[in-house]
N, C-alpha and C. Protein backbone atom coordinates (compact mmCIF):
# COMPACT_ATOMS: atom_id res chain seq x y z
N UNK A 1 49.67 69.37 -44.20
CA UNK A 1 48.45 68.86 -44.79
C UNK A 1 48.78 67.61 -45.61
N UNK A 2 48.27 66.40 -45.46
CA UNK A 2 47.98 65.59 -46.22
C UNK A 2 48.01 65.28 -47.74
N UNK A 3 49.04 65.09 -48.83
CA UNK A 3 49.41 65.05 -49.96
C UNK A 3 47.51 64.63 -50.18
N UNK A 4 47.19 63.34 -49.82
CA UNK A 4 45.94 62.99 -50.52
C UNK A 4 44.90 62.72 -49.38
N UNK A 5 43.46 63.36 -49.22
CA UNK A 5 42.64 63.79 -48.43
C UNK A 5 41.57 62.90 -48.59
N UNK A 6 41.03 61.46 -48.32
CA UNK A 6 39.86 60.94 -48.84
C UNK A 6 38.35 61.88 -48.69
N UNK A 7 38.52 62.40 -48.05
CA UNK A 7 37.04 63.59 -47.07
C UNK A 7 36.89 64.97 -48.11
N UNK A 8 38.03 65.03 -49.22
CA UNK A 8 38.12 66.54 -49.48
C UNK A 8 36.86 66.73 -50.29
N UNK A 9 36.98 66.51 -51.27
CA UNK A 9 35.40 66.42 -52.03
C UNK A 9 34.22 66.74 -51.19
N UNK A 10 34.06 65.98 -50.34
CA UNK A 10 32.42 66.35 -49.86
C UNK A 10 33.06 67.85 -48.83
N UNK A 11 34.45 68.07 -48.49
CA UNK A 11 34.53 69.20 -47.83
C UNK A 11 34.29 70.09 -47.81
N UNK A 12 34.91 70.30 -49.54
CA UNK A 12 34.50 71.33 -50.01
C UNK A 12 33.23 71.20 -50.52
N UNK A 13 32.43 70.64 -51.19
CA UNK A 13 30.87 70.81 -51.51
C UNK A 13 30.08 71.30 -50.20
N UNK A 14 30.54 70.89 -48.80
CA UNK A 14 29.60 71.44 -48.06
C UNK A 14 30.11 73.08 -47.72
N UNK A 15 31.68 72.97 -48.07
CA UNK A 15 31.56 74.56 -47.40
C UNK A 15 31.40 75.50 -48.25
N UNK A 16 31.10 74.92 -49.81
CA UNK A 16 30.53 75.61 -50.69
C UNK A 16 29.41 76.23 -50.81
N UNK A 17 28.51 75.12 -50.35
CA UNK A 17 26.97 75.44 -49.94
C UNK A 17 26.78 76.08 -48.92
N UNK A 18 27.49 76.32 -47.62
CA UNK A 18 27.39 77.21 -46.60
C UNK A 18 27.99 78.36 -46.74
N UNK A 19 29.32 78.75 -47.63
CA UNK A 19 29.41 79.89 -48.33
C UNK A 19 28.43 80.48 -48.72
N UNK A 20 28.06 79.67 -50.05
CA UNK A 20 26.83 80.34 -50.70
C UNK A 20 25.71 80.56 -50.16
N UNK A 21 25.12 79.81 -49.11
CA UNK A 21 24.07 80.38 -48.02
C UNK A 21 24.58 81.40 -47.99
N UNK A 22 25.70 81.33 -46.92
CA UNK A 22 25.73 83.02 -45.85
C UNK A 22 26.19 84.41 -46.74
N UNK A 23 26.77 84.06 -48.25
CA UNK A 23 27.65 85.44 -48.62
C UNK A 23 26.49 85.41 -50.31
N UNK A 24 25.90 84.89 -51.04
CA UNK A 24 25.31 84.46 -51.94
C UNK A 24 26.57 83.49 -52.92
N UNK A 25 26.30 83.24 -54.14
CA UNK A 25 27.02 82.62 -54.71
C UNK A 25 27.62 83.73 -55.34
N UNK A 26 27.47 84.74 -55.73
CA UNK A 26 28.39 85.64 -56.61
C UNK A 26 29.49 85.83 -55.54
N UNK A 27 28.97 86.62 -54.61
CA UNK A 27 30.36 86.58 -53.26
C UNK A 27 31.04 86.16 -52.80
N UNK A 28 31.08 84.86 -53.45
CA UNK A 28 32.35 83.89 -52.98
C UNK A 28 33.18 83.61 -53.56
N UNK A 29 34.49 83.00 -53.42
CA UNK A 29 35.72 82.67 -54.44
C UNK A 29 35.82 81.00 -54.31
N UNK A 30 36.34 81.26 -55.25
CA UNK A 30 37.18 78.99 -54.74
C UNK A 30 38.39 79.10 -53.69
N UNK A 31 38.35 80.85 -53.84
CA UNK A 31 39.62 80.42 -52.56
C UNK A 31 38.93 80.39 -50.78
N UNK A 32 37.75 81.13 -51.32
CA UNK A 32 36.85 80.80 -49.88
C UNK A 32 36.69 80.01 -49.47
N UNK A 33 35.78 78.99 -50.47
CA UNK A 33 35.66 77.58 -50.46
C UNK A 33 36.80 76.54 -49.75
N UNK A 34 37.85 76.83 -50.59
CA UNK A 34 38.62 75.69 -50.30
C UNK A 34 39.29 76.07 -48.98
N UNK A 35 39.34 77.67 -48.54
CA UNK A 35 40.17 77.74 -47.07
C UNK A 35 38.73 77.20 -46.12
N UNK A 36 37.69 77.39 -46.34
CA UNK A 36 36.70 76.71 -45.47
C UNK A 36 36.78 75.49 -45.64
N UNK A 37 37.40 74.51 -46.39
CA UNK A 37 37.17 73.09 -46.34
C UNK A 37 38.42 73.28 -45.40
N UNK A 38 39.53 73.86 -45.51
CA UNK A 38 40.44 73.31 -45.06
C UNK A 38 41.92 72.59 -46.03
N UNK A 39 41.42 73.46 -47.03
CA UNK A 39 42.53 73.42 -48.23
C UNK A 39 42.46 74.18 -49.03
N UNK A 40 43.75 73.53 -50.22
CA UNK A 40 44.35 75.28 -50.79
C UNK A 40 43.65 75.02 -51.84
N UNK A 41 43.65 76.23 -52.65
CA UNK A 41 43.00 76.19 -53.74
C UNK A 41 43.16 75.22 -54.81
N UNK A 42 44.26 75.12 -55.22
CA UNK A 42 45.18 73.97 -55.83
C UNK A 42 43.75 72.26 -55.71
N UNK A 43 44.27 72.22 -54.22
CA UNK A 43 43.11 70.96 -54.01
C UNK A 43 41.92 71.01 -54.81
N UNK A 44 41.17 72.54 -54.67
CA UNK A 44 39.92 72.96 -55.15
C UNK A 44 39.57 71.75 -56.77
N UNK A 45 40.58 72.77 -57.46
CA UNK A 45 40.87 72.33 -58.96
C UNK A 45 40.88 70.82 -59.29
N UNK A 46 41.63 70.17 -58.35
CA UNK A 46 41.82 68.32 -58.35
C UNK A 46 40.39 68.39 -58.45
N UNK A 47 39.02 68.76 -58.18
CA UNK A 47 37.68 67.99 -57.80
C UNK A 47 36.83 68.76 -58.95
N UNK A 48 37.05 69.94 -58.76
CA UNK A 48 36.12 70.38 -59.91
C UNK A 48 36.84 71.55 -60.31
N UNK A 49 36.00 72.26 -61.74
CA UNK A 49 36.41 72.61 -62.71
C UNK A 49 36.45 74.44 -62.27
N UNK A 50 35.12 74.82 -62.27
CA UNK A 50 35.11 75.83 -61.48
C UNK A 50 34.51 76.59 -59.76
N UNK A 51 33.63 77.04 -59.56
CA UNK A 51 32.87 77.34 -58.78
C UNK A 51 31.59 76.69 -58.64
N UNK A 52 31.07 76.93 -59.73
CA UNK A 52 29.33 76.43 -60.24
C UNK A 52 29.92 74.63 -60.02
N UNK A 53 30.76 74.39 -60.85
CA UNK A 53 30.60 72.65 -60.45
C UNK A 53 30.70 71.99 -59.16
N UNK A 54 30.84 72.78 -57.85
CA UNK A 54 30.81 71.95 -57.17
C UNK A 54 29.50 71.96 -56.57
N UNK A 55 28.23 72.16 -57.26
CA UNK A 55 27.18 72.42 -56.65
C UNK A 55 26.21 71.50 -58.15
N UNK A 56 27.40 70.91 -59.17
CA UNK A 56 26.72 70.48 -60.53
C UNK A 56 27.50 68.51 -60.33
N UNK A 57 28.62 68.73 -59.51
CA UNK A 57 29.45 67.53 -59.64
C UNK A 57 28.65 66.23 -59.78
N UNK A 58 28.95 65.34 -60.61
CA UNK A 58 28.33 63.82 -61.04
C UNK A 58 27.16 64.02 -61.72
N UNK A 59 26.79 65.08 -62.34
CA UNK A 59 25.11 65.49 -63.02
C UNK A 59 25.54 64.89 -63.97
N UNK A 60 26.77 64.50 -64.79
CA UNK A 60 27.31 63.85 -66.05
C UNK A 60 26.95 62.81 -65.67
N UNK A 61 26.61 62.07 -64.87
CA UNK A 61 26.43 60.72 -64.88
C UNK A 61 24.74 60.75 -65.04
N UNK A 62 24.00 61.63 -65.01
CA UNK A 62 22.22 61.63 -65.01
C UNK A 62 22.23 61.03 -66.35
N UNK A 63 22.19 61.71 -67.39
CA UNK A 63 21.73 61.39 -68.81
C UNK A 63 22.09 59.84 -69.57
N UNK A 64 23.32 59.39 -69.40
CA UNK A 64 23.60 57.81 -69.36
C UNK A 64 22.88 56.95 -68.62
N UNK A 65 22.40 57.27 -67.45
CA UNK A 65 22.19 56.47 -66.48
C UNK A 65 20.31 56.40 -66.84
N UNK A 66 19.96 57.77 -66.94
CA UNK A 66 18.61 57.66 -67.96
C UNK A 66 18.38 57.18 -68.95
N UNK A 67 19.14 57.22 -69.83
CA UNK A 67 19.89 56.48 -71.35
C UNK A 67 19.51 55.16 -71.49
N UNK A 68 20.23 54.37 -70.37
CA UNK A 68 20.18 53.13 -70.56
C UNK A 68 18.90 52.67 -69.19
N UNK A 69 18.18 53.08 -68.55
CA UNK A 69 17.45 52.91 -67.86
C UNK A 69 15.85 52.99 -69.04
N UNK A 70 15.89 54.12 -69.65
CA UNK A 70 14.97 54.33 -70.96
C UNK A 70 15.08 52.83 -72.09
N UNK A 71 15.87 52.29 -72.43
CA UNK A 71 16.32 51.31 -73.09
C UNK A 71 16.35 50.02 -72.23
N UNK A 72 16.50 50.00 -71.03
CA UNK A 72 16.24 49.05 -70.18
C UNK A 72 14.44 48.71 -70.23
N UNK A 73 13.64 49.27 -70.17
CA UNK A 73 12.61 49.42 -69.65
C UNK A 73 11.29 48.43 -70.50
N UNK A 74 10.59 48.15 -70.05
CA UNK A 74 9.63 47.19 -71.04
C UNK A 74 9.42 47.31 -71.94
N UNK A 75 9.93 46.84 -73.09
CA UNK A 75 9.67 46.92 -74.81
C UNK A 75 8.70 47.33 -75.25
N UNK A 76 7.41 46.71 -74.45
CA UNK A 76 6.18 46.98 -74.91
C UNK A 76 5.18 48.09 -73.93
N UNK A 77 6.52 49.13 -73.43
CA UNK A 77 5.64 50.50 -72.75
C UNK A 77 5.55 50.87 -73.81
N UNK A 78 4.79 52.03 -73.75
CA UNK A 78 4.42 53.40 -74.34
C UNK A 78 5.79 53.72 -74.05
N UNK A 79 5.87 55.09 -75.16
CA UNK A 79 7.05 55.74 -74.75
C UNK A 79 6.87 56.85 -73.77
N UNK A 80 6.02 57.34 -73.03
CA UNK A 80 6.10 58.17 -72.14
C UNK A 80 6.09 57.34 -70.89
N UNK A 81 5.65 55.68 -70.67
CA UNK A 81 5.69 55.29 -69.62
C UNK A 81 7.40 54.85 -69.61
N UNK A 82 7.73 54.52 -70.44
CA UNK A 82 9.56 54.12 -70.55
C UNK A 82 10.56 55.04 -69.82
N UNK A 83 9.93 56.32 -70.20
CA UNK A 83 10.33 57.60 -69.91
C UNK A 83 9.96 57.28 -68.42
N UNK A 84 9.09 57.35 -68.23
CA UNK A 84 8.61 58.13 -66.88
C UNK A 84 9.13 56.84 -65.70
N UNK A 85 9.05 55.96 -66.06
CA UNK A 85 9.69 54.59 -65.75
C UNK A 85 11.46 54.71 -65.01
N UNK A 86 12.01 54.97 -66.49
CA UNK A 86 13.22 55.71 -66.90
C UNK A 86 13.53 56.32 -65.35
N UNK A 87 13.00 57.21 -65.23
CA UNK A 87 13.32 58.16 -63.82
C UNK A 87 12.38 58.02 -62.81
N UNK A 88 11.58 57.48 -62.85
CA UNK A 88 11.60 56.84 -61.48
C UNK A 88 12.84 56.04 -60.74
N UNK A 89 13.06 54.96 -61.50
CA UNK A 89 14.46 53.99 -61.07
C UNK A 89 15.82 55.21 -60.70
N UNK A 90 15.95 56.45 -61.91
CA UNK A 90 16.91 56.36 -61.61
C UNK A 90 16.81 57.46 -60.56
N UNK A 91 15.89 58.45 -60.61
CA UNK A 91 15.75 59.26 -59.68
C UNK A 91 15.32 59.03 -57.95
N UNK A 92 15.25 57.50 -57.72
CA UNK A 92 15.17 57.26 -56.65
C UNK A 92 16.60 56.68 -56.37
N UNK A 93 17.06 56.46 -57.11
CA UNK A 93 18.56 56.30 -56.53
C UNK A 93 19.39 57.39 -56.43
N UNK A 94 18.93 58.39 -57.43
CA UNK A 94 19.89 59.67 -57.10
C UNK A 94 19.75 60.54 -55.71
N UNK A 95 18.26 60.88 -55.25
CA UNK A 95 17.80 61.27 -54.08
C UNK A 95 18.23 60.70 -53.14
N UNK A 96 18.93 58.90 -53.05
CA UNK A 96 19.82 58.75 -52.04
C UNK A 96 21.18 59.28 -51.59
N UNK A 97 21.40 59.90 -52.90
CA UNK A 97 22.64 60.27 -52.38
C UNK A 97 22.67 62.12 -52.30
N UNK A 98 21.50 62.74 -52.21
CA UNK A 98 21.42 63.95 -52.47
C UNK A 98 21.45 64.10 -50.88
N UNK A 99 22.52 65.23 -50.30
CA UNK A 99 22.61 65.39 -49.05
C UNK A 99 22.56 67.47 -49.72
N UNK A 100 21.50 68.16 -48.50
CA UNK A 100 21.33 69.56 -48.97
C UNK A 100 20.71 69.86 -50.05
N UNK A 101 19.58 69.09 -50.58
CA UNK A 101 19.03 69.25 -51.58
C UNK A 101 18.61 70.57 -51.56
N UNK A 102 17.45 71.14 -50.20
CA UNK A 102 16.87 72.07 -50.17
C UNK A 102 18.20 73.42 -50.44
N UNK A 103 18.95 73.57 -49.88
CA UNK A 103 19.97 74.24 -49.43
C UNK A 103 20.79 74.85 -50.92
N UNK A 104 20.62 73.67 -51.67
CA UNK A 104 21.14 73.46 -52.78
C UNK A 104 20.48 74.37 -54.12
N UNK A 105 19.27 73.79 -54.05
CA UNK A 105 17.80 74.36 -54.48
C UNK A 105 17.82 75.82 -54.47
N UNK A 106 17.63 76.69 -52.90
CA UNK A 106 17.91 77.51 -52.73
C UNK A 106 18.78 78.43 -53.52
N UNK A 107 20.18 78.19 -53.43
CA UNK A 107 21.38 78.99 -54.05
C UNK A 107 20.94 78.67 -55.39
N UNK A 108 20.77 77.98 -56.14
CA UNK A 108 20.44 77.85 -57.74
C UNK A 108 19.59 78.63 -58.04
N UNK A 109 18.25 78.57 -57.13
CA UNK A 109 16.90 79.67 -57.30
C UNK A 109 17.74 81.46 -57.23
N UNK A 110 18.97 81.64 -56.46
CA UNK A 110 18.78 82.73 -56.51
C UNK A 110 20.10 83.18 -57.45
N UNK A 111 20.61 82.40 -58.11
CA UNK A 111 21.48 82.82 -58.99
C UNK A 111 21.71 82.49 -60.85
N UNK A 112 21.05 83.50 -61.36
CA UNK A 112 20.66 83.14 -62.75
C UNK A 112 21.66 82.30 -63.69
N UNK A 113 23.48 82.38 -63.04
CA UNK A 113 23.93 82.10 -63.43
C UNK A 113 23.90 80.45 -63.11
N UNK A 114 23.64 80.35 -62.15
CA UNK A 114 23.20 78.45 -61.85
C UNK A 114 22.00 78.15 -62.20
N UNK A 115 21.23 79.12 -62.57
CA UNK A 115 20.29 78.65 -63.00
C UNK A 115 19.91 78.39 -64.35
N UNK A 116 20.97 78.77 -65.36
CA UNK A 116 21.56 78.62 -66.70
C UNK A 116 22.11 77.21 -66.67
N UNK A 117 22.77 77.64 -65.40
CA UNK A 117 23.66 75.50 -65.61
C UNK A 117 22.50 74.58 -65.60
N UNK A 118 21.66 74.80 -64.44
CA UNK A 118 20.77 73.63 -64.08
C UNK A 118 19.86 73.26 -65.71
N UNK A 119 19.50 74.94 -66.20
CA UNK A 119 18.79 74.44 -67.61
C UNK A 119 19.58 73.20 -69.24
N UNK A 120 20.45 73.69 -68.73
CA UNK A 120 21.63 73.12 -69.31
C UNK A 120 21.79 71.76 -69.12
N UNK A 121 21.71 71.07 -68.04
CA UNK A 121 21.37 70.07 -67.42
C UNK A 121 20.43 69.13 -67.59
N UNK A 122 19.56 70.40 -67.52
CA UNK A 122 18.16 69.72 -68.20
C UNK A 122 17.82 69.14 -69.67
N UNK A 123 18.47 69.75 -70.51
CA UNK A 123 18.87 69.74 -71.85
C UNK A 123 19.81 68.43 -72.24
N UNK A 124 20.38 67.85 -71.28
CA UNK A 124 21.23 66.77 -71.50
C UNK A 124 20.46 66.02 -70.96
N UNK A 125 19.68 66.19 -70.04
CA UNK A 125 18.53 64.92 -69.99
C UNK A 125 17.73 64.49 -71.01
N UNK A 126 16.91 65.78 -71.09
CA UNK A 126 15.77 65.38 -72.51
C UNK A 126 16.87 64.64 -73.89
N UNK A 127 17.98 64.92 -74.10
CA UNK A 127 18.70 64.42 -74.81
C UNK A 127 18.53 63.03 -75.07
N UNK A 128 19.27 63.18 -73.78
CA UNK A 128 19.51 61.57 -73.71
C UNK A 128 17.90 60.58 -73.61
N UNK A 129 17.12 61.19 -72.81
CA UNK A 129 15.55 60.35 -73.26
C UNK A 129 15.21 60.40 -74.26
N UNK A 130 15.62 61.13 -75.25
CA UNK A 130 14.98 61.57 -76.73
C UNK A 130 15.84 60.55 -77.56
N UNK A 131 16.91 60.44 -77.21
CA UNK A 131 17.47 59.05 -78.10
C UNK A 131 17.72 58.19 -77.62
N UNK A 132 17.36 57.92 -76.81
CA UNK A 132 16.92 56.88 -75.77
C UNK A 132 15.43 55.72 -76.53
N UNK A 133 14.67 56.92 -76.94
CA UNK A 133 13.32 56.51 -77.12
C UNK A 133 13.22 56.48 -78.88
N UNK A 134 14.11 57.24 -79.24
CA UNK A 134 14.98 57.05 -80.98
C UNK A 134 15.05 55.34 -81.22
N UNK A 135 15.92 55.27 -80.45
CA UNK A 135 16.53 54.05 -80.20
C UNK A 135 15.69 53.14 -79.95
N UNK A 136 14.93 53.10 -79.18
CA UNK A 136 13.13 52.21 -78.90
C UNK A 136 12.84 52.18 -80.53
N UNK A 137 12.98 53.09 -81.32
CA UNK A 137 12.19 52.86 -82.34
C UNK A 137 10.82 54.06 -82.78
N UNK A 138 11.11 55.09 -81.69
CA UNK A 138 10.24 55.94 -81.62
C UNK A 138 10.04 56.90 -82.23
N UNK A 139 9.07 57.73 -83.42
CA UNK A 139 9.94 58.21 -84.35
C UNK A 139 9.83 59.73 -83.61
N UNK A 140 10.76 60.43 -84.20
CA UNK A 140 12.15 61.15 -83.55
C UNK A 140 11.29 62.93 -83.11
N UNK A 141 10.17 62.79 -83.48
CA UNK A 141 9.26 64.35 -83.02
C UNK A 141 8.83 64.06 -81.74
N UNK A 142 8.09 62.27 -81.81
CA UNK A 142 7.26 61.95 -80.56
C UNK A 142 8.27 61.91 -79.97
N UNK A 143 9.35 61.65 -79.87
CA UNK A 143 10.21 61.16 -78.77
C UNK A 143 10.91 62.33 -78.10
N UNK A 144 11.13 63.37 -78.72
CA UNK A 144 11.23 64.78 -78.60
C UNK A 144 9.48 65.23 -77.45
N UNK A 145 9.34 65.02 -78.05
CA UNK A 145 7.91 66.10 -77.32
C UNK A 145 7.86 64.85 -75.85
N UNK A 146 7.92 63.29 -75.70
CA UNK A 146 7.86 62.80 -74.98
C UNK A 146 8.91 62.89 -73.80
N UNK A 147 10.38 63.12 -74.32
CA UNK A 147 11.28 63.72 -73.69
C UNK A 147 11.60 64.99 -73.37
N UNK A 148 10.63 65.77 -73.17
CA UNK A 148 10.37 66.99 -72.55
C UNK A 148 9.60 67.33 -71.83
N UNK A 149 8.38 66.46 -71.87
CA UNK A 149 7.06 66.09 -70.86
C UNK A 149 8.32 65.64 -69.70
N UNK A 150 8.56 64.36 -70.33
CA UNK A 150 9.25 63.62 -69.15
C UNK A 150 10.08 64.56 -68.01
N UNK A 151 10.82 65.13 -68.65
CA UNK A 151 12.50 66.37 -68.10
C UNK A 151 11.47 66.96 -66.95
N UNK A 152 10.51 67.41 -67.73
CA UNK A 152 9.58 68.82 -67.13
C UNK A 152 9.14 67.61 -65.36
N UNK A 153 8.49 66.63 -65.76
CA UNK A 153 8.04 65.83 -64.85
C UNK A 153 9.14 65.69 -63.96
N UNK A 154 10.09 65.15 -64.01
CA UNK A 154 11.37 64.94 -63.52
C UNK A 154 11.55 66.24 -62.79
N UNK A 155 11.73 66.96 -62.89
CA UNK A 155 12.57 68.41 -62.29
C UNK A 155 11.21 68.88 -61.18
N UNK A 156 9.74 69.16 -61.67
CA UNK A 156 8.58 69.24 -60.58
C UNK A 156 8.73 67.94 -59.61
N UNK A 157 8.85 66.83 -60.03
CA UNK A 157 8.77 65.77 -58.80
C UNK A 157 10.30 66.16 -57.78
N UNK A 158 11.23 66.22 -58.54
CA UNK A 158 12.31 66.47 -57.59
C UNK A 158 12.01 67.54 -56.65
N UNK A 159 11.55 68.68 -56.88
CA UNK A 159 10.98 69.77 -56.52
C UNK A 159 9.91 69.43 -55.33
N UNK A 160 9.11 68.66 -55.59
CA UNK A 160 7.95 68.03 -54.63
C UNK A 160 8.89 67.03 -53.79
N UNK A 161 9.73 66.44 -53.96
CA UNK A 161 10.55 65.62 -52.89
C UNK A 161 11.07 66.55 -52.12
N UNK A 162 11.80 67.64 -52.26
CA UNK A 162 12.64 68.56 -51.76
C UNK A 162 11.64 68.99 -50.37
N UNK A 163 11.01 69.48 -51.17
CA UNK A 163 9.74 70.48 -49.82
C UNK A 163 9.37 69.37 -49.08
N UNK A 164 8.90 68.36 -49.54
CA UNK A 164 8.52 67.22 -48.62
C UNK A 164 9.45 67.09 -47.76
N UNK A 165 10.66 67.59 -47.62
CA UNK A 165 11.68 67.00 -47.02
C UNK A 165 12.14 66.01 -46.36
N UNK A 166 11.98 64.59 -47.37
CA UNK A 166 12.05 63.51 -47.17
C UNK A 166 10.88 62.65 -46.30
N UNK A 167 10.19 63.34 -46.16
CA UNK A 167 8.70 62.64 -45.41
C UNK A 167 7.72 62.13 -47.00
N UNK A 168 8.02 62.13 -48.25
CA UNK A 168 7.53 61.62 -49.33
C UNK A 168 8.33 61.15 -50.05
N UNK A 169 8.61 59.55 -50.41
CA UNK A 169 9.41 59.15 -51.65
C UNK A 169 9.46 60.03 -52.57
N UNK A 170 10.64 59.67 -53.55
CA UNK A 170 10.79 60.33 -54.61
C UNK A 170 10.01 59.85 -56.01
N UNK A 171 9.89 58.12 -55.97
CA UNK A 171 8.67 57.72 -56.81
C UNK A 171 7.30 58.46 -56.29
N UNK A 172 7.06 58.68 -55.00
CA UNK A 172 5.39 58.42 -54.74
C UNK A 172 5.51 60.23 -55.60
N UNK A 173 6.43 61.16 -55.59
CA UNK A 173 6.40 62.30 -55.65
C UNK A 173 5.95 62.53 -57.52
N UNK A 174 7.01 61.87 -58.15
CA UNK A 174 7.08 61.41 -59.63
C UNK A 174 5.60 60.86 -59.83
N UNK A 175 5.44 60.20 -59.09
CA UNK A 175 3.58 59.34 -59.66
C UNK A 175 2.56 60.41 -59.08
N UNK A 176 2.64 61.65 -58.14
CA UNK A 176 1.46 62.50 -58.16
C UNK A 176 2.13 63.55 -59.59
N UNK A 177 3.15 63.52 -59.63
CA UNK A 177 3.33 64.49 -61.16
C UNK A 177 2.54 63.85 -62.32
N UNK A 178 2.75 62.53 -62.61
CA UNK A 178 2.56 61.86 -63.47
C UNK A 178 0.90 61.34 -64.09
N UNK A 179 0.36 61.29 -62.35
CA UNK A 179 -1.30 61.71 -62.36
C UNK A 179 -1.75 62.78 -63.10
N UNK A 180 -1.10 64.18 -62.55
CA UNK A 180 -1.15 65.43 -62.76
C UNK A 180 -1.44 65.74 -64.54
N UNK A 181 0.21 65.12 -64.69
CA UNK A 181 0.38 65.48 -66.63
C UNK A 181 -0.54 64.25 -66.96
N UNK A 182 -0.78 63.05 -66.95
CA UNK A 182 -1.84 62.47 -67.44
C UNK A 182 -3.11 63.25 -67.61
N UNK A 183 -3.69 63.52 -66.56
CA UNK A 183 -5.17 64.31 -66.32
C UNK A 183 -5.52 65.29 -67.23
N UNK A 184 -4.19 66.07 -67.26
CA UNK A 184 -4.07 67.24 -67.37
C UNK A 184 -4.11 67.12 -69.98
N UNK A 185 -3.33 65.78 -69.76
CA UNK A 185 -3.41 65.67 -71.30
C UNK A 185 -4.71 65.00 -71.72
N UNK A 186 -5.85 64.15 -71.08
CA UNK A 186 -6.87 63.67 -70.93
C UNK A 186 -8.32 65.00 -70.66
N UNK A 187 -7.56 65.63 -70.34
CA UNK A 187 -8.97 66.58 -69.59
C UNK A 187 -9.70 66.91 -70.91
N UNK A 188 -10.99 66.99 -70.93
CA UNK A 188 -11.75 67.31 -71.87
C UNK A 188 -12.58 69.11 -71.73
């Protein structure tokens, strides 16, 4: 075997996800994983940390990338359009690189323990929009309550891209959410 593997990473993420299809995610090991990629466990460890991360890998890069996309954004939005702005940009670039979203989706829905990570996740988003929008100048309750609208929006539109299964952008998906929570804070 090959001291250094350029392919291993996505190897194992996919035979992770087809593990976890066919056996659930509790039923599997990293040593499953990695003899289904086609390497030893050892390799496993070089890429990620445990089990759950190879189904979480580069989510550290969401909240920066929102961060400064929130701070990028027109001075003179509102802060929920900055926000919502915010992830549009970046969430249409992330959906390019999301290969097995549904698949993905799936195994998280049925395991509480990924489904702890994903909340977790979520929590480093609103973070980072919440001082994101600090940082705008926003004072620090609104930007809180605005960065949680936002998260919430974010995670239903991803959700509505998924099922669409790619027959609906990921903006057009974000702007029927965004109708939605507008209406929905407007309704009389």
């Amino acid at each position: 075997m090959a001291r250094w593997d350029p392919g291993a990473e996505q190897r194992l993420k996919r035979a992770a996800l087809e593990l976890y299809l066919e056996r659930g995610y509790d039923n599997v090991t990293v040593t499953d994983i990695a003899e289904r990629a086609g390497l030893t466990r050892r390799s496993y460890f070089r890429y990620f940390p445990d089990k759950r991360e190879v189904l979480f890998g580069g989510s550290e890069h969401l909240p920066p990338a929102l961060a400064d996309a929130v701070l990028a954004a027109d001075p003179d939005a509102a802060p929920l359009t900055a926000a919502l702005d915010a992830l549009a940009l970046v969430g249409t670039r992330l959906v390019e690189q999301v290969q097995g979203a549904a698949e993905r989706r799936a195994v998280i829905d049925a395991s509480p323990e990924l489904q702890e990570r994903e909340r977790t996740k979520g929590a480093a988003v609103t973070r980072a929009i919440r001082d994101a929008l600090v940082q705008r100048r926003v004072e620090a309750e609104t930007a809180e309550l605005v960065a949680q609208l936002a998260t919430v929006a974010f995670g239903t539109a991803l959700r509505r891209w998924i099922d669409a299964e790619g027959h609906v952008g990921f903006a057009e998906c974000l702007d029927t959410v965004t109708d939605q929570l507008r209406a929905a804070l407007t309704a009389t």
